[in-house]
PDB file of N, CA and C in Angstrom:
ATOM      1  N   UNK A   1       0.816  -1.205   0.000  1.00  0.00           N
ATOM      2  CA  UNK A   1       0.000   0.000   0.000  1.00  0.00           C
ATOM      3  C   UNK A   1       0.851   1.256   0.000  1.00  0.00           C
ATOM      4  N   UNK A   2       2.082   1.100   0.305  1.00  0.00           N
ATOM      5  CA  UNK A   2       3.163   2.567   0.181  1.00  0.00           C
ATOM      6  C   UNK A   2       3.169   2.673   1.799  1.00  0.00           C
ATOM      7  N   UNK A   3       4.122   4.449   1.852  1.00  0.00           N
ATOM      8  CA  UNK A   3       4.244   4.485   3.178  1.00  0.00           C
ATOM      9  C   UNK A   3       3.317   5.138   3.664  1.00  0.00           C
ATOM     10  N   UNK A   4       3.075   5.353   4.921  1.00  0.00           N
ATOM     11  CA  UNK A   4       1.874   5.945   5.648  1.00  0.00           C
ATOM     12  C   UNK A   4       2.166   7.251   5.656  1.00  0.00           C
ATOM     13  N   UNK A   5       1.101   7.748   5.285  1.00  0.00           N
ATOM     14  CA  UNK A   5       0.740   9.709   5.341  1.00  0.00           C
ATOM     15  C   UNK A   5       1.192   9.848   6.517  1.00  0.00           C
ATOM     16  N   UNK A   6       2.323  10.971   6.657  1.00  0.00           N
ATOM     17  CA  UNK A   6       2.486  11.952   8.056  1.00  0.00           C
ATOM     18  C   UNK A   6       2.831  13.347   7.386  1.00  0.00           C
ATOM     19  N   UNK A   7       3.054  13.889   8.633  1.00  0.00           N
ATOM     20  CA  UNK A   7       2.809  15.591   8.053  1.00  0.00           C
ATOM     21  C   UNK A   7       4.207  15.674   7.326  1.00  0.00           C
ATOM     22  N   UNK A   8       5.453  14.716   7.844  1.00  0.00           N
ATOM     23  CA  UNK A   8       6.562  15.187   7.063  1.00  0.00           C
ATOM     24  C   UNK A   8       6.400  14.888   5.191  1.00  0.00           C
ATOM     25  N   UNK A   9       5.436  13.568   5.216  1.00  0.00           N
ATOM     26  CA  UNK A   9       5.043  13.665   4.087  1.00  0.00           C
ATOM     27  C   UNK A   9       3.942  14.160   3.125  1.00  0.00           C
ATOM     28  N   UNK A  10       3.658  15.195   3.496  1.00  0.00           N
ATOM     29  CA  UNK A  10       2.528  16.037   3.112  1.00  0.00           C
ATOM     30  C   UNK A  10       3.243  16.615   1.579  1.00  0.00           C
ATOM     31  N   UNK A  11       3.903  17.319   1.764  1.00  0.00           N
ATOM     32  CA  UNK A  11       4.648  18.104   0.725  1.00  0.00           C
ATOM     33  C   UNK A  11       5.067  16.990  -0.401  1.00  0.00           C
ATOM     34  N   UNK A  12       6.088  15.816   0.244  1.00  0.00           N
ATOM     35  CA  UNK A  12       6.063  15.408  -1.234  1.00  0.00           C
ATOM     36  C   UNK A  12       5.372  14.287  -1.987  1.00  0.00           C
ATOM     37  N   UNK A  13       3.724  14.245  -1.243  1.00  0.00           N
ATOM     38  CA  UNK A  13       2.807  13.507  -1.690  1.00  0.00           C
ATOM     39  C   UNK A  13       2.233  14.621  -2.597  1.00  0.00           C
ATOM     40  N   UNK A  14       1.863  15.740  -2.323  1.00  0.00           N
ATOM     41  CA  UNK A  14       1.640  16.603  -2.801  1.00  0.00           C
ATOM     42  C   UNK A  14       2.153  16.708  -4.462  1.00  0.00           C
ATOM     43  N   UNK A  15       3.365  17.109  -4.281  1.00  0.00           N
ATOM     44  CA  UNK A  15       4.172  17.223  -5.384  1.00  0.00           C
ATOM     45  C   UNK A  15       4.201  15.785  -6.569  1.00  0.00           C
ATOM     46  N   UNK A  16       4.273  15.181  -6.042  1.00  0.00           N
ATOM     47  CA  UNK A  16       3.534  13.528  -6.577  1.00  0.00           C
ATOM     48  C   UNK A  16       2.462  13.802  -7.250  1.00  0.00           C
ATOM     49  N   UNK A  17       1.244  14.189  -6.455  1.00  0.00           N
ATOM     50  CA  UNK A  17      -0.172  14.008  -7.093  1.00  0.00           C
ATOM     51  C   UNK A  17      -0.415  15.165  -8.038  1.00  0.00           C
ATOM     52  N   UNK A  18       0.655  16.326  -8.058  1.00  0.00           N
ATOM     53  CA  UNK A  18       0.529  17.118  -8.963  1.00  0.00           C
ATOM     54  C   UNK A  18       0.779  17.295  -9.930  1.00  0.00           C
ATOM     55  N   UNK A  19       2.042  16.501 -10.314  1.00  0.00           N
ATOM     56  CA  UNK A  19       2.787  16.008 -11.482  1.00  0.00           C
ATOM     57  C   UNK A  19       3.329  17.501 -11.821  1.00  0.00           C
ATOM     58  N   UNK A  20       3.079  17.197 -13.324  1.00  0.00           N
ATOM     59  CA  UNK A  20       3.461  18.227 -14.129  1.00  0.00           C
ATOM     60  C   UNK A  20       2.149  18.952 -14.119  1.00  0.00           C
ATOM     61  N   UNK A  21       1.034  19.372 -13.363  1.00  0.00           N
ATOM     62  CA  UNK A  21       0.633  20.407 -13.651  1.00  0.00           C
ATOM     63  C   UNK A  21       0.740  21.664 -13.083  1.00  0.00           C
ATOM     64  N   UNK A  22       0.056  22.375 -13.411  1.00  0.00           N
ATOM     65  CA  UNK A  22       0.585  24.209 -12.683  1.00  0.00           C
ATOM     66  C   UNK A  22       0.004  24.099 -11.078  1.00  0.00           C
ATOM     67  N   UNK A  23       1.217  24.639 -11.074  1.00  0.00           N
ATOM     68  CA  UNK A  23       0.944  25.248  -9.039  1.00  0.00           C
ATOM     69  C   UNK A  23      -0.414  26.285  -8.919  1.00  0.00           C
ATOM     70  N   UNK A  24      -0.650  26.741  -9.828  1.00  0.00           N
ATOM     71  CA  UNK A  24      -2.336  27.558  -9.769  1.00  0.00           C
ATOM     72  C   UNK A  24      -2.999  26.989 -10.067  1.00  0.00           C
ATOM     73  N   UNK A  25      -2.805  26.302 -11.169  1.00  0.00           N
ATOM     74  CA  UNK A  25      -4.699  25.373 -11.471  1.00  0.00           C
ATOM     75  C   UNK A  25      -4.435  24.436  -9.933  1.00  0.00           C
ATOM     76  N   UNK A  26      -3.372  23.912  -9.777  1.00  0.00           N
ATOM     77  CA  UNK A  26      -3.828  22.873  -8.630  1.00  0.00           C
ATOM     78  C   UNK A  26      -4.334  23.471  -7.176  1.00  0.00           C
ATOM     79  N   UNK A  27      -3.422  24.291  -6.958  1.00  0.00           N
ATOM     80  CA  UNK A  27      -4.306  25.267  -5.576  1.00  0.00           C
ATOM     81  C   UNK A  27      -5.405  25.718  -6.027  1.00  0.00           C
ATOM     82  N   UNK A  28      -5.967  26.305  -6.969  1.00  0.00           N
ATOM     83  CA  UNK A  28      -7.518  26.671  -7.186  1.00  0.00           C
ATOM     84  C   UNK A  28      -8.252  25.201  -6.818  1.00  0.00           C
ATOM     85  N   UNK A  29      -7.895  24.042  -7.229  1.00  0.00           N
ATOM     86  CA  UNK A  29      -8.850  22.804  -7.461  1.00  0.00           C
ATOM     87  C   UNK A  29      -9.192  22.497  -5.764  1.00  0.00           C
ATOM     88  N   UNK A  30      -8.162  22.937  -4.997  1.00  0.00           N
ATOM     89  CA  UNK A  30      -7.739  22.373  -3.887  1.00  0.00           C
ATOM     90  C   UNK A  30      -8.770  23.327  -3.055  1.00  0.00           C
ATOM     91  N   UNK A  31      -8.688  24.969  -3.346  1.00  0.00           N
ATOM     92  CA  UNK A  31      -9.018  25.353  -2.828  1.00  0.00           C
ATOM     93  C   UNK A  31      -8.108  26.464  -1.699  1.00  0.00           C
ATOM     94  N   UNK A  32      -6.828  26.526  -1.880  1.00  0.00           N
ATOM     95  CA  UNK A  32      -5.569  27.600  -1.561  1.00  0.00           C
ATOM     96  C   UNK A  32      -5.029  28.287  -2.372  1.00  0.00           C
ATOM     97  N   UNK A  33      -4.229  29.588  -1.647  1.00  0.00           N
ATOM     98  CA  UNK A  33      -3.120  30.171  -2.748  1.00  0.00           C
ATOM     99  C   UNK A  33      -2.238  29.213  -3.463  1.00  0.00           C
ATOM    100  N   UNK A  34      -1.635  29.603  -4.724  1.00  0.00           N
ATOM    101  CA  UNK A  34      -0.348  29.160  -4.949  1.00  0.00           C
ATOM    102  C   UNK A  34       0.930  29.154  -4.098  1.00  0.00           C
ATOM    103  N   UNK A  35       0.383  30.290  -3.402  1.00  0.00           N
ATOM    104  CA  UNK A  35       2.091  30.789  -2.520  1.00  0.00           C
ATOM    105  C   UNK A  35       1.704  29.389  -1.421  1.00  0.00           C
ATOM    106  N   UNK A  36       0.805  29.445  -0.668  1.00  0.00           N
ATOM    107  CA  UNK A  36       0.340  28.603   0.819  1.00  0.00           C
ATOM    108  C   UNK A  36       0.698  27.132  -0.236  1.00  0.00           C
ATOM    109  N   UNK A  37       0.307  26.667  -1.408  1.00  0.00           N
ATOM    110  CA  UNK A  37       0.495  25.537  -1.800  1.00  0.00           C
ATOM    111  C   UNK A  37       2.221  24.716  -2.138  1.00  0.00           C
ATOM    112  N   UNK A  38       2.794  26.232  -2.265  1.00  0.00           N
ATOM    113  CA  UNK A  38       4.018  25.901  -2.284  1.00  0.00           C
ATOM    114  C   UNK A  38       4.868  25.896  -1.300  1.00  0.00           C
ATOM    115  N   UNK A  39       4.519  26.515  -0.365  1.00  0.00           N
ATOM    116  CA  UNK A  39       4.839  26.647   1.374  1.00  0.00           C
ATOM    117  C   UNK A  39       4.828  24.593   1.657  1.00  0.00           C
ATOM    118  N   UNK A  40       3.749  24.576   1.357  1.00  0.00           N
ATOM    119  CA  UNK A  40       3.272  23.535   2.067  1.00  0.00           C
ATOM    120  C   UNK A  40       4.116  21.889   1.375  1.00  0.00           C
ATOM    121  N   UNK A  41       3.713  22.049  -0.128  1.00  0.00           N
ATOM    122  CA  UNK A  41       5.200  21.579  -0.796  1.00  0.00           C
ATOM    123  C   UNK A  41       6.466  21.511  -0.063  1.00  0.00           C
ATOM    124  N   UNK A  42       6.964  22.817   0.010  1.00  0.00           N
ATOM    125  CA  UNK A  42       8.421  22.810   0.494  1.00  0.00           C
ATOM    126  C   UNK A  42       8.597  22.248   1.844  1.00  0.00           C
ATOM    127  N   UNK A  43       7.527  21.724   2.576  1.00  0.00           N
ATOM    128  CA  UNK A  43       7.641  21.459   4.064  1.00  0.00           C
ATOM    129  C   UNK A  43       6.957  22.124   5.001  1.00  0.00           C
ATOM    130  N   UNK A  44       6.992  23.100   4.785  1.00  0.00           N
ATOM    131  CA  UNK A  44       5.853  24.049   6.030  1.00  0.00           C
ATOM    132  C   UNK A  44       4.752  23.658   6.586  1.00  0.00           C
ATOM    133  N   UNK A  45       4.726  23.483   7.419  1.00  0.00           N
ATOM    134  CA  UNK A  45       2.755  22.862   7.983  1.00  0.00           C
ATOM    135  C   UNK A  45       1.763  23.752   8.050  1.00  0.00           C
ATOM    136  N   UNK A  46       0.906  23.593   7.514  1.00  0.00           N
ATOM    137  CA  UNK A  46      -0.338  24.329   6.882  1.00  0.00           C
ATOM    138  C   UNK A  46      -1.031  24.722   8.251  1.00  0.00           C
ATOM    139  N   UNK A  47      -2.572  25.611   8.150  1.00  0.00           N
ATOM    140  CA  UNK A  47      -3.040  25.766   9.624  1.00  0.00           C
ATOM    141  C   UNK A  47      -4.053  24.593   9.249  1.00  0.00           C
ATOM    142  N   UNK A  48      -4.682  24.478   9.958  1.00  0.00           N
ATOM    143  CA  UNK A  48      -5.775  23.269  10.266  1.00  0.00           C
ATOM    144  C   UNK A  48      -7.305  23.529   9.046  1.00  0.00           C
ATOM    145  N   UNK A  49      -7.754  24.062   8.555  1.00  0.00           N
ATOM    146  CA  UNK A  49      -8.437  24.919   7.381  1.00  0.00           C
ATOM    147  C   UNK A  49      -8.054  24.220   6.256  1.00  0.00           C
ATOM    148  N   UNK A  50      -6.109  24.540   5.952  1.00  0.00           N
ATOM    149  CA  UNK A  50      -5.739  24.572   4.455  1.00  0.00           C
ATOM    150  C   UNK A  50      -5.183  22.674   4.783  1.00  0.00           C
ATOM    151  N   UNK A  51      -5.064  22.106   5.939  1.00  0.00           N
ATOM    152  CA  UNK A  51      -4.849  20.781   6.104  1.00  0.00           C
ATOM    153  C   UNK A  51      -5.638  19.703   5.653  1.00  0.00           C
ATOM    154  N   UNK A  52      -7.068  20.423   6.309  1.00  0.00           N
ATOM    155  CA  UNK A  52      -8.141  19.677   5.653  1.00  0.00           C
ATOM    156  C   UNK A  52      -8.569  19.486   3.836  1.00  0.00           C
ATOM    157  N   UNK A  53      -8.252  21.138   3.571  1.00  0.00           N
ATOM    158  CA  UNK A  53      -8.559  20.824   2.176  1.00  0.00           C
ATOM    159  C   UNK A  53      -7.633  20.047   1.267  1.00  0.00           C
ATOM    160  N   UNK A  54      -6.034  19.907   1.898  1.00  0.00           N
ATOM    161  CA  UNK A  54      -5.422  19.457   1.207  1.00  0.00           C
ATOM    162  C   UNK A  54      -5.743  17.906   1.167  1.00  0.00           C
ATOM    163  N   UNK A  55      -6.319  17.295   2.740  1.00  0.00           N
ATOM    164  CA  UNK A  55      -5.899  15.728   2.897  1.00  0.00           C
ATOM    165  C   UNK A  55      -7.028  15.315   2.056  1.00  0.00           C
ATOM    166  N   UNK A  56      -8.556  16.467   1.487  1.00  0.00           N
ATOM    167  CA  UNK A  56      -9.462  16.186   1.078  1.00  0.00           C
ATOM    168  C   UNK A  56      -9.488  15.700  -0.538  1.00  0.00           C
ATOM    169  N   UNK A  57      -8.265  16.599  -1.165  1.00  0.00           N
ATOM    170  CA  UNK A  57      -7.984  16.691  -2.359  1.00  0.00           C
ATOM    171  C   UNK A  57      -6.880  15.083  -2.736  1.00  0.00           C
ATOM    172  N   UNK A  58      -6.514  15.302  -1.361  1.00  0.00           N
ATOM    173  CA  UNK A  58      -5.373  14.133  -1.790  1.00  0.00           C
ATOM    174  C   UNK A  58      -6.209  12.737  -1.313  1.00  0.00           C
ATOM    175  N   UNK A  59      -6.982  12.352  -0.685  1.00  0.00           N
ATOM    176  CA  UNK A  59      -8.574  11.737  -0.514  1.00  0.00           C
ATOM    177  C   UNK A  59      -7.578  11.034   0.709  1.00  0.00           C
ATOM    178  N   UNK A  60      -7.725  11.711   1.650  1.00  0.00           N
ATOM    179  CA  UNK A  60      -6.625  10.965   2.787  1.00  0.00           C
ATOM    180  C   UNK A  60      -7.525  11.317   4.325  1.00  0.00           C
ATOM    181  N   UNK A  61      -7.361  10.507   5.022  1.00  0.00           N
ATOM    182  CA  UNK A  61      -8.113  10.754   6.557  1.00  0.00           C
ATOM    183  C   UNK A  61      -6.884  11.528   7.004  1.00  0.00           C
ATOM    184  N   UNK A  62      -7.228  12.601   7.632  1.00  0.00           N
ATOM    185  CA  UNK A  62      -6.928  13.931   8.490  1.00  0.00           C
ATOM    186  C   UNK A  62      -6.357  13.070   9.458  1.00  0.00           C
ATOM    187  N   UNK A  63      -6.994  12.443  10.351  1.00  0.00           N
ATOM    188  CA  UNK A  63      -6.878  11.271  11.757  1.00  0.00           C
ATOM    189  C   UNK A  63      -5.479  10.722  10.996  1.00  0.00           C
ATOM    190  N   UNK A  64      -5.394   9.899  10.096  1.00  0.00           N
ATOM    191  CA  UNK A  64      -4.628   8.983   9.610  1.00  0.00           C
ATOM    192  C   UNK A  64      -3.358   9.668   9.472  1.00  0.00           C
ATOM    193  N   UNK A  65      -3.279  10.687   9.159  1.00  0.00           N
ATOM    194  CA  UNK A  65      -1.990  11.794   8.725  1.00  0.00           C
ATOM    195  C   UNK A  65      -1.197  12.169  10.297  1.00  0.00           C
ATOM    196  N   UNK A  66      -2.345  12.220  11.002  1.00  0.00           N
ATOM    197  CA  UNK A  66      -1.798  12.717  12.790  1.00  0.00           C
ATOM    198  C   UNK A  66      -2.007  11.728  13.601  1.00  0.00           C
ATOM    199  N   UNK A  67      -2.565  10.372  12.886  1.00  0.00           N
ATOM    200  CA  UNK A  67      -2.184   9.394  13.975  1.00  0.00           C
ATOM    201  C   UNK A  67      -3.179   9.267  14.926  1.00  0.00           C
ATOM    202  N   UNK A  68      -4.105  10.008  14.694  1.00  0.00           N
ATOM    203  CA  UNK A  68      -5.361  10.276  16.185  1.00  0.00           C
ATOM    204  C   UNK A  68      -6.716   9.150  15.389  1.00  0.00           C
ATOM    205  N   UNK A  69      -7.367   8.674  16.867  1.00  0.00           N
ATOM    206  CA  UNK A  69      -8.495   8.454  15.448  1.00  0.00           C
ATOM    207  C   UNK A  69      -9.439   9.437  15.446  1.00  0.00           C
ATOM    208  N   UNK A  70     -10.571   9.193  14.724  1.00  0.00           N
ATOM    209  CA  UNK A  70     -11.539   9.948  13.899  1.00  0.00           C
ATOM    210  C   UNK A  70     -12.349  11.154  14.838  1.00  0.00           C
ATOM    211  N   UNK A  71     -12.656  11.935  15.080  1.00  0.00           N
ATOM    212  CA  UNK A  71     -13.204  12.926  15.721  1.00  0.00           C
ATOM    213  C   UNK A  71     -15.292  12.454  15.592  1.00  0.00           C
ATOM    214  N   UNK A  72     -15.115  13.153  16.515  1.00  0.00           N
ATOM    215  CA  UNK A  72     -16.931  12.852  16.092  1.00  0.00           C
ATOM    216  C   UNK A  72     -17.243  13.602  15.182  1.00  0.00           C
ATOM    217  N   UNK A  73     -18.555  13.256  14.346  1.00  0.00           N
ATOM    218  CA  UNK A  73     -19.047  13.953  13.565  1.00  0.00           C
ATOM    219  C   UNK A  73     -19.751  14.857  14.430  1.00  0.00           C
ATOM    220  N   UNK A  74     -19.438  16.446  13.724  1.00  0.00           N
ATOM    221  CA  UNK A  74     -20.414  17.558  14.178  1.00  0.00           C
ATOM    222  C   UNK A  74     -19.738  17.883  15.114  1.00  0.00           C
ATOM    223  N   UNK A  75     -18.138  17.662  15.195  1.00  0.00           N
ATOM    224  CA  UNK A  75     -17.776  18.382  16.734  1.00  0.00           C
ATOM    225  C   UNK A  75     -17.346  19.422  16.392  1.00  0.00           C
ATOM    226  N   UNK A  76     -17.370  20.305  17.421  1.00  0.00           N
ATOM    227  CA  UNK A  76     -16.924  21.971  17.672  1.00  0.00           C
ATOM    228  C   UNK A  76     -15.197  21.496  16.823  1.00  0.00           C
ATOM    229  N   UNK A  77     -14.938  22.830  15.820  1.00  0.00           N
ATOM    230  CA  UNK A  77     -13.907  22.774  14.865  1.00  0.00           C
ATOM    231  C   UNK A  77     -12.808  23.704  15.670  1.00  0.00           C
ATOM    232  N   UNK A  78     -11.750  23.197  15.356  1.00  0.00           N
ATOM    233  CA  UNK A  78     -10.525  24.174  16.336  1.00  0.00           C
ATOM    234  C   UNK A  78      -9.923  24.591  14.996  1.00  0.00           C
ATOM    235  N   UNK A  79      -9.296  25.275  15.759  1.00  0.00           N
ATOM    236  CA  UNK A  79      -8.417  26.035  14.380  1.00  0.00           C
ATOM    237  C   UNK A  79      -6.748  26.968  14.935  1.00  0.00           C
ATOM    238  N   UNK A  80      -5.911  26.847  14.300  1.00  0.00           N
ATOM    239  CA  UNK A  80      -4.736  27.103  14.763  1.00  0.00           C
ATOM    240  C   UNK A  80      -3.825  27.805  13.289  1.00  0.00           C
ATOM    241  N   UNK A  81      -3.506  28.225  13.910  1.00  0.00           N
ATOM    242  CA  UNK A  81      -2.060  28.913  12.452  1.00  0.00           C
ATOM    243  C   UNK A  81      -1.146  29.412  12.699  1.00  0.00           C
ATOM    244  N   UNK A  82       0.131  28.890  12.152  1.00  0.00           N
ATOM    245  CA  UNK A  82       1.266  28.540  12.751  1.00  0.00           C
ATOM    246  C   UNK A  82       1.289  29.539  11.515  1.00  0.00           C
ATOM    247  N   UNK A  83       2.759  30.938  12.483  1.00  0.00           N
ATOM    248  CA  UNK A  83       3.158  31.950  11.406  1.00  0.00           C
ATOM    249  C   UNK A  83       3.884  31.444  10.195  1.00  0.00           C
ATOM    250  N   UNK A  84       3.968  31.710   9.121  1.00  0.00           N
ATOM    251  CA  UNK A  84       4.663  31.141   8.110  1.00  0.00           C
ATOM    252  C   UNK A  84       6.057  31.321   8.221  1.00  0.00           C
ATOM    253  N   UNK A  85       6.496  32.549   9.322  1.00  0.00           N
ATOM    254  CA  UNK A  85       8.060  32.176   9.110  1.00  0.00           C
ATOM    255  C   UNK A  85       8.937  31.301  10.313  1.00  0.00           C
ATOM    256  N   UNK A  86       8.197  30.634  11.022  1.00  0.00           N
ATOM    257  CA  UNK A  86       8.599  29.917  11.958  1.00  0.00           C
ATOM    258  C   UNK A  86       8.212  28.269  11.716  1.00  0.00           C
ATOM    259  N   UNK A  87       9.274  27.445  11.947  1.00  0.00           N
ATOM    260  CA  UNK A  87       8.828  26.280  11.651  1.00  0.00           C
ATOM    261  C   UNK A  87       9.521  25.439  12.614  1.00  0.00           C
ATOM    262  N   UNK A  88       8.838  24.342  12.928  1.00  0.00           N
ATOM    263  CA  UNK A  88       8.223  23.406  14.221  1.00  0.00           C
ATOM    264  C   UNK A  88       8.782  22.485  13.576  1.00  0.00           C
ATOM    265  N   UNK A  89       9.516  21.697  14.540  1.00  0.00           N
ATOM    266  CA  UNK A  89       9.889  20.245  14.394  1.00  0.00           C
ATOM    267  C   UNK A  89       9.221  19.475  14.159  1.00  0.00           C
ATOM    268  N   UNK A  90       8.754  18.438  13.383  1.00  0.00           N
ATOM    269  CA  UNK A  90       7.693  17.528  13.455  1.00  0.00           C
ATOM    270  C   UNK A  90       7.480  16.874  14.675  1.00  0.00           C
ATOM    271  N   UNK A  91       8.111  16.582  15.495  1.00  0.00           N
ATOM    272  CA  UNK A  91       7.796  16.130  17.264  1.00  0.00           C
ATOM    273  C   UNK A  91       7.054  17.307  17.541  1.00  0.00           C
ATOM    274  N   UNK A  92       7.507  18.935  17.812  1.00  0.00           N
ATOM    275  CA  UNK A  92       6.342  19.579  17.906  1.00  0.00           C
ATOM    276  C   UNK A  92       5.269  19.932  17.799  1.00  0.00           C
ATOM    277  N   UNK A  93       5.179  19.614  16.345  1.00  0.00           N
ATOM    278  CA  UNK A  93       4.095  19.790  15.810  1.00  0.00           C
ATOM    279  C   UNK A  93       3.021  18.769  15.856  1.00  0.00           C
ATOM    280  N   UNK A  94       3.538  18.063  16.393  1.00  0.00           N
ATOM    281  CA  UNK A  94       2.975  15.952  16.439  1.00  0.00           C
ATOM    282  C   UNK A  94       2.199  16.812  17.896  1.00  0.00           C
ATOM    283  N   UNK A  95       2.778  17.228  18.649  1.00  0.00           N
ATOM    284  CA  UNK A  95       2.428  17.218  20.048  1.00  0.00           C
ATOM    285  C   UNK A  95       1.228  18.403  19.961  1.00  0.00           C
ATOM    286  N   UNK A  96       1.254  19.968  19.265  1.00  0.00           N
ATOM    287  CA  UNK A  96       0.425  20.384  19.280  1.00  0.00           C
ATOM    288  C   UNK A  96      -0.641  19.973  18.816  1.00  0.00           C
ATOM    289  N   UNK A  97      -0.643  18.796  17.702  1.00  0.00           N
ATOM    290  CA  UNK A  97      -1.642  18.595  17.051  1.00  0.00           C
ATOM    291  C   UNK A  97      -2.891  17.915  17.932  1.00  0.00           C
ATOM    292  N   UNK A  98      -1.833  16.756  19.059  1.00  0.00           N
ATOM    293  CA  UNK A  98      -2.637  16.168  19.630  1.00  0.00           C
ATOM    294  C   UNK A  98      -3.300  16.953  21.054  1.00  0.00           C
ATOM    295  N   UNK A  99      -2.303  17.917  21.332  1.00  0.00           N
ATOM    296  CA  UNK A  99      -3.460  18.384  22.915  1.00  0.00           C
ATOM    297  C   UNK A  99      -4.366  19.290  21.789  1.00  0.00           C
ATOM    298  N   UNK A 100      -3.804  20.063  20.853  1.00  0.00           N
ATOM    299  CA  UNK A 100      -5.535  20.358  20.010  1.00  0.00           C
ATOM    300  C   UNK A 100      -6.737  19.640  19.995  1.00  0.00           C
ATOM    301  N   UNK A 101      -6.541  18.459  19.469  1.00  0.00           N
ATOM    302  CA  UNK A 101      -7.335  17.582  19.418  1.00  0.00           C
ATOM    303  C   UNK A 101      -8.059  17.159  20.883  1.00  0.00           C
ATOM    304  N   UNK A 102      -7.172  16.465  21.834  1.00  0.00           N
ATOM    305  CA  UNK A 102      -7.536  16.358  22.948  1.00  0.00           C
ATOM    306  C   UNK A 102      -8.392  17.474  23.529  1.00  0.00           C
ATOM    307  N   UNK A 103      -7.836  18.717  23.594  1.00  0.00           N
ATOM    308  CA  UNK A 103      -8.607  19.822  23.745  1.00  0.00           C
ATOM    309  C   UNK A 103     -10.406  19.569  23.375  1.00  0.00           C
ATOM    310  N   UNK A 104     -10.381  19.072  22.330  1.00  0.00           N
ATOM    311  CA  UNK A 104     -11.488  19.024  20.904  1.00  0.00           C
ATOM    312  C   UNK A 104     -12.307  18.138  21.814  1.00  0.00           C
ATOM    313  N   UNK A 105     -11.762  16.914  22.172  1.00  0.00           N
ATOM    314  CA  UNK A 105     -12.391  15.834  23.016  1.00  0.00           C
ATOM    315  C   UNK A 105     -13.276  16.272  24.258  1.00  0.00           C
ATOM    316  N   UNK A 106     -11.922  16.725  25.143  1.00  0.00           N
ATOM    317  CA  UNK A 106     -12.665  17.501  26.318  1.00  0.00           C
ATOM    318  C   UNK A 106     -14.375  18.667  26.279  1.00  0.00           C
ATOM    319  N   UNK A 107     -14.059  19.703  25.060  1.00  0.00           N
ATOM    320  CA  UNK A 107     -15.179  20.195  25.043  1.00  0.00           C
ATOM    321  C   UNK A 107     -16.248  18.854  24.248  1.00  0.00           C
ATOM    322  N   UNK A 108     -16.285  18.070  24.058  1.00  0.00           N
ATOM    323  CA  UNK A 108     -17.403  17.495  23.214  1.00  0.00           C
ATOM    324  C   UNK A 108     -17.743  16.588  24.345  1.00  0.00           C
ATOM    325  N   UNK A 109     -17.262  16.350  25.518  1.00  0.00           N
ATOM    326  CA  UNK A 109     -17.522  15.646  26.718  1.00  0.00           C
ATOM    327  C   UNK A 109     -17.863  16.825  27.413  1.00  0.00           C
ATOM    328  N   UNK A 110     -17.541  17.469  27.770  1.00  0.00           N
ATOM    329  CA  UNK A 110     -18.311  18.259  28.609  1.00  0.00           C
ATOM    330  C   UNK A 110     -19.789  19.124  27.740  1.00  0.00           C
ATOM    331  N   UNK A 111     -19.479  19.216  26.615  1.00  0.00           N
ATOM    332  CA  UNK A 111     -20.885  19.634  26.315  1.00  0.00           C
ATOM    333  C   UNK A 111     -22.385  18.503  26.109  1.00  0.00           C
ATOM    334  N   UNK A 112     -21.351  17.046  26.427  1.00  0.00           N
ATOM    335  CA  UNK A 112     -22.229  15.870  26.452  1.00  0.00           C
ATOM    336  C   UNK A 112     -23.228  15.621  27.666  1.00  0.00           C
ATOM    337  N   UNK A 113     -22.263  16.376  28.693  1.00  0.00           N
ATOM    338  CA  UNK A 113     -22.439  16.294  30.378  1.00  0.00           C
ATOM    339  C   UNK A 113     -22.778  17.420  30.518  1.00  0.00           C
ATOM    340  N   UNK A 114     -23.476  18.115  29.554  1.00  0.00           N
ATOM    341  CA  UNK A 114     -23.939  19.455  30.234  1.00  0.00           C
ATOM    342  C   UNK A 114     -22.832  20.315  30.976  1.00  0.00           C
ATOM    343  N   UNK A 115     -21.591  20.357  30.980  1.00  0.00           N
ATOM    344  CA  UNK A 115     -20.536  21.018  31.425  1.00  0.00           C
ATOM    345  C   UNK A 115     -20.345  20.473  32.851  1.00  0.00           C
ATOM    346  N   UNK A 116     -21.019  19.534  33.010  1.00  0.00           N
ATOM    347  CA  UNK A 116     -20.515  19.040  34.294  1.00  0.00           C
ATOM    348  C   UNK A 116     -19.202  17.963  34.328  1.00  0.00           C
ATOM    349  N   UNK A 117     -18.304  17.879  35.164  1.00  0.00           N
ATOM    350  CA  UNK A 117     -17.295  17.098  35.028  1.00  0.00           C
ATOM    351  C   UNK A 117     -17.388  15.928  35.199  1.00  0.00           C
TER     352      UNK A 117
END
């Protein structure tokens, strides 16, 4: 089946599924800039928004890429964006991804429990 989606391989799955076509028609299809598409190419980690549209385009589970499983359907959406000129180790970025998420968990349990603990 190949190797398993992680964020270090985002970029050059990317570049794979794009072949030879243009860095603009493919970010329009996707749904990003050219510039954010080539960021993301070169390695940069996207915010959580341009992650989704990419893993959507590349027909990949979000969960599967970060290792978490599946979120509930209909849960409260987080959102994060990492400045473009600073860049995170993939251990870092492994780690924010998951207390995000965890975060994500906690409110969908407490809004299950009526905010009670």
């Amino acid at each position: 089946m190949g190797t398993p989606m992680t964020l270090q391989t985002l970029g050059p799955k990317l570049v794979e599924k794009r072949g030879d076509r243009g860095i603009r028609e493919v970010a329009a299809e996707i749904g990003i800039s050219a510039a954010t598409l080539s960021r993301v190419e070169r390695g940069h980690l996207p915010d959580l928004e341009t992650f989704r549209k990419i893993c959507k385009w590349l027909d990949v589970d979000p969960g599967e890429v970060l290792r978490v499983k599946p979120s509930t359907a209909g849960a409260p959406v987080a959102a994060v964006h990492f400045r473009k000129d600073q860049l995170l180790s993939p251990k870092t970025a492994q780690a924010l991804a998951n207390m995000i998420l965890a975060a994500q968990r906690a409110l969908i349990a407490a809004e299950e429990t009526g905010g009670r603990s």
